[in-house]
N, C-alpha and C. Protein backbone atom coordinates (compact mmCIF):
# COMPACT_ATOMS: atom_id res chain seq x y z
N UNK A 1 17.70 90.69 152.32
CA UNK A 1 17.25 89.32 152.32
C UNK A 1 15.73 89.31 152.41
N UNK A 2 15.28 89.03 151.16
CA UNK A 2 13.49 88.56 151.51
C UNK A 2 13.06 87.75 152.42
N UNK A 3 11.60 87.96 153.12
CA UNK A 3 11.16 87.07 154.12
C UNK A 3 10.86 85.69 153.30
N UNK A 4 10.97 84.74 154.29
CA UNK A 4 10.88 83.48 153.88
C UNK A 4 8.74 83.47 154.17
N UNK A 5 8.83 82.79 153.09
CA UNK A 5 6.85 82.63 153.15
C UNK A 5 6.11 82.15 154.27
N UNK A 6 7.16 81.09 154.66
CA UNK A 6 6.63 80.07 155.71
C UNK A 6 7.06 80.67 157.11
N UNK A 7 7.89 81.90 156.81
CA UNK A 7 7.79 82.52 158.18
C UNK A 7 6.43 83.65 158.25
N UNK A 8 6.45 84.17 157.18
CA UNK A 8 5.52 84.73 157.15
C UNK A 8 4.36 84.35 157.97
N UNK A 9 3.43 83.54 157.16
CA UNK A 9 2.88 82.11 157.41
C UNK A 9 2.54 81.77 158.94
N UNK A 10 3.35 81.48 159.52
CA UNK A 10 3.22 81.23 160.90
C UNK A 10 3.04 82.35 161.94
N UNK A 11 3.70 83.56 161.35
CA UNK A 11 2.95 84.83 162.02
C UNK A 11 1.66 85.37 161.84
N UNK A 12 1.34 84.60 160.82
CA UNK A 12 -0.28 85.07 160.55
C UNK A 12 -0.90 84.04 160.91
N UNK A 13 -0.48 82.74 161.12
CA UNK A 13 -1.32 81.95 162.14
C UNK A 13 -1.50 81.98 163.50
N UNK A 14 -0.26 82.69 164.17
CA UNK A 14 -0.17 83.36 165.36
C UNK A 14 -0.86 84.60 165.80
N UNK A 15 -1.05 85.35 164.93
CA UNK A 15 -1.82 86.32 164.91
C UNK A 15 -3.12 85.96 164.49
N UNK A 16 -3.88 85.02 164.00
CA UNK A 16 -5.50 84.67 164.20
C UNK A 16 -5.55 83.78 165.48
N UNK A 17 -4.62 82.99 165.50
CA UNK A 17 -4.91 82.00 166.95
C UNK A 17 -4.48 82.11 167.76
N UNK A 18 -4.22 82.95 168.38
CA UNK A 18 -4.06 83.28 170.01
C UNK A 18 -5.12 83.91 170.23
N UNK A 19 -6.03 85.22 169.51
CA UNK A 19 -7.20 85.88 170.08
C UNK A 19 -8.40 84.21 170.18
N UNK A 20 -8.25 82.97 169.63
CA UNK A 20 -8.85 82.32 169.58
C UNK A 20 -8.71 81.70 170.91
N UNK A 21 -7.80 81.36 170.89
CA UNK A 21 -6.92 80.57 172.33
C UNK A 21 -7.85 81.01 173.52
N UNK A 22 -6.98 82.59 173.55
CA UNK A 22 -7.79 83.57 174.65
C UNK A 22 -8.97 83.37 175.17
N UNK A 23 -10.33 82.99 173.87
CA UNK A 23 -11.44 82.76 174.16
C UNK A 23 -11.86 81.66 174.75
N UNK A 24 -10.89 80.86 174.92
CA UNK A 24 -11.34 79.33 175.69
C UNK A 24 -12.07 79.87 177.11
N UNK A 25 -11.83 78.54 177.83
CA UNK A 25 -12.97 78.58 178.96
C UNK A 25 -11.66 78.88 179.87
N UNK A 26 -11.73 79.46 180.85
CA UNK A 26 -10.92 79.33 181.98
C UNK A 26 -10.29 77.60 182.58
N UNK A 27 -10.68 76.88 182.69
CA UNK A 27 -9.97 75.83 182.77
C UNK A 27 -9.29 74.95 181.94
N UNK A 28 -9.65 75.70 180.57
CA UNK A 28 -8.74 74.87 179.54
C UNK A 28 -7.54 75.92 178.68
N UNK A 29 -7.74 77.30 179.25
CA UNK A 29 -6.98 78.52 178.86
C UNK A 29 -5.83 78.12 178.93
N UNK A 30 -5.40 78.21 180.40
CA UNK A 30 -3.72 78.58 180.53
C UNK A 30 -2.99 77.26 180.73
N UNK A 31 -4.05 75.65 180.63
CA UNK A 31 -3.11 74.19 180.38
C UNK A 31 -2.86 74.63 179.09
N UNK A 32 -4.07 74.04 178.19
CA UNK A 32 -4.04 74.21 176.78
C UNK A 32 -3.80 75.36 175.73
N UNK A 33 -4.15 76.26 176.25
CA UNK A 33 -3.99 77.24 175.60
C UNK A 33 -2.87 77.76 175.71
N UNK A 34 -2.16 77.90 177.00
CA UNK A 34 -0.71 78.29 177.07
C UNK A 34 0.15 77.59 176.11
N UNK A 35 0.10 76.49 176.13
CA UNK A 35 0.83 75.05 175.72
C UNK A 35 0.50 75.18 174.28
N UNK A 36 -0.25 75.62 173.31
CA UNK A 36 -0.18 75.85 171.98
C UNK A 36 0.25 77.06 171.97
N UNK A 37 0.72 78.22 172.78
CA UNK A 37 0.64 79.36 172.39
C UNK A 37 2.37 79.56 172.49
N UNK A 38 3.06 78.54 173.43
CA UNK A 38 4.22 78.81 173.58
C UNK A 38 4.79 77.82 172.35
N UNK A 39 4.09 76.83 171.66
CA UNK A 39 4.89 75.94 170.77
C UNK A 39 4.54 76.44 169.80
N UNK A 40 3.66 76.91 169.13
CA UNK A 40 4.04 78.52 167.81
C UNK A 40 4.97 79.31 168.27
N UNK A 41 5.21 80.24 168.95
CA UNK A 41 6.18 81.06 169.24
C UNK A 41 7.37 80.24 168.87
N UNK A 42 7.61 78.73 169.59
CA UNK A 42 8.73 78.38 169.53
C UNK A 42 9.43 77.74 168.08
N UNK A 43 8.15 77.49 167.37
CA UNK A 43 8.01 77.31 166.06
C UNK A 43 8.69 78.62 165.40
N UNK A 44 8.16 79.66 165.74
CA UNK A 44 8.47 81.10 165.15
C UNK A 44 9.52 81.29 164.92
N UNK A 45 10.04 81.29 166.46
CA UNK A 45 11.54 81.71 166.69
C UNK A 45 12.95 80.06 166.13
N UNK A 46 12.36 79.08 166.27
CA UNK A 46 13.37 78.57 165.48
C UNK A 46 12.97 78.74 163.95
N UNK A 47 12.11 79.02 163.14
CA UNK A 47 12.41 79.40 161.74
C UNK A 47 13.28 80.86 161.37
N UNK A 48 13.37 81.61 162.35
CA UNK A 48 13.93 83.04 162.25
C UNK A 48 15.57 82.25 162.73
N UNK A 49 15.82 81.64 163.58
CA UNK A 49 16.95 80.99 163.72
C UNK A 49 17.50 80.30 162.28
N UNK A 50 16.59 79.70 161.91
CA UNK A 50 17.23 78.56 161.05
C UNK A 50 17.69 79.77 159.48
N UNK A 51 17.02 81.06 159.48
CA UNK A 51 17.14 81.70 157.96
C UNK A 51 18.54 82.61 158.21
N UNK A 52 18.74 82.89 159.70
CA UNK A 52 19.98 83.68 160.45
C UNK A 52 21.17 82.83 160.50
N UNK A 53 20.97 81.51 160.03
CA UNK A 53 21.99 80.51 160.74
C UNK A 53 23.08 80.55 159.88
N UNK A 54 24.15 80.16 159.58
CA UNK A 54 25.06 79.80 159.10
C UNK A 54 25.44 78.55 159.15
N UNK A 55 25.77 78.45 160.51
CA UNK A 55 25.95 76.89 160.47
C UNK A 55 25.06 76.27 161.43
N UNK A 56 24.29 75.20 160.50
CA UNK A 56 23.12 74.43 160.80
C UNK A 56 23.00 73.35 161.33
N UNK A 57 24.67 72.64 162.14
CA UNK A 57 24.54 71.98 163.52
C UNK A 57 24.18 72.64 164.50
N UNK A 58 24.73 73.93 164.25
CA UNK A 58 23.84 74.33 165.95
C UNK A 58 22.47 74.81 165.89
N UNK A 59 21.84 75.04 164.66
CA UNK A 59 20.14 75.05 164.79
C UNK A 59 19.84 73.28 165.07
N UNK A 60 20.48 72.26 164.59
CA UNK A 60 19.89 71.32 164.90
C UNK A 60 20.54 71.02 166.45
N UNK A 61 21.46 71.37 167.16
CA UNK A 61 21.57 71.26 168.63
C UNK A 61 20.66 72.40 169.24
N UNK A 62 20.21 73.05 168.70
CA UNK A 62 19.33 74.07 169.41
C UNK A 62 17.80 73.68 169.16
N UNK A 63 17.39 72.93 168.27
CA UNK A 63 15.84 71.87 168.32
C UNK A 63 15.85 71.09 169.43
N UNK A 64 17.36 70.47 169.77
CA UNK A 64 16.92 69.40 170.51
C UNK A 64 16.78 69.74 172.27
N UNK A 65 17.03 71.19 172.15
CA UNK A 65 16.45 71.59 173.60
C UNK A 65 15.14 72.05 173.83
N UNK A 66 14.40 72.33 172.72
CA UNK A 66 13.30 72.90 172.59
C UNK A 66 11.99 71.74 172.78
């Protein structure tokens, strides 16, 4: 199964913007910076969900916990 582009995609946006993140200031690091760094990941991991899925009520019951 070929990679999907747009997963691609988001790992290479993850991989330039977190060393960016990192560089913030200490008081805006680990609110803000955590907080974008965990909603890519979570971005990540439901597109790797959604190409694994079969059946795609439970990727959409599994968005709505996220």
């Amino acid at each position: 199964m070929s990679e999907l582009p747009i997963i691609q995609k988001t790992y290479d946006l993850i991989k330039w913007y977190v060393p960016i993140l990192n560089r913030l200031p200490h008081s805006h690091k680990f609110m803000l910076g955590d907080r974008m760094i965990t909603g890519l990941y979570d971005l990540l991991d439901t597109l790797i969900i959604a190409k694994y899925s079969s059946d795609k009520l439970t990727l959409r019951e599994h968005q709505n916990y996220i």
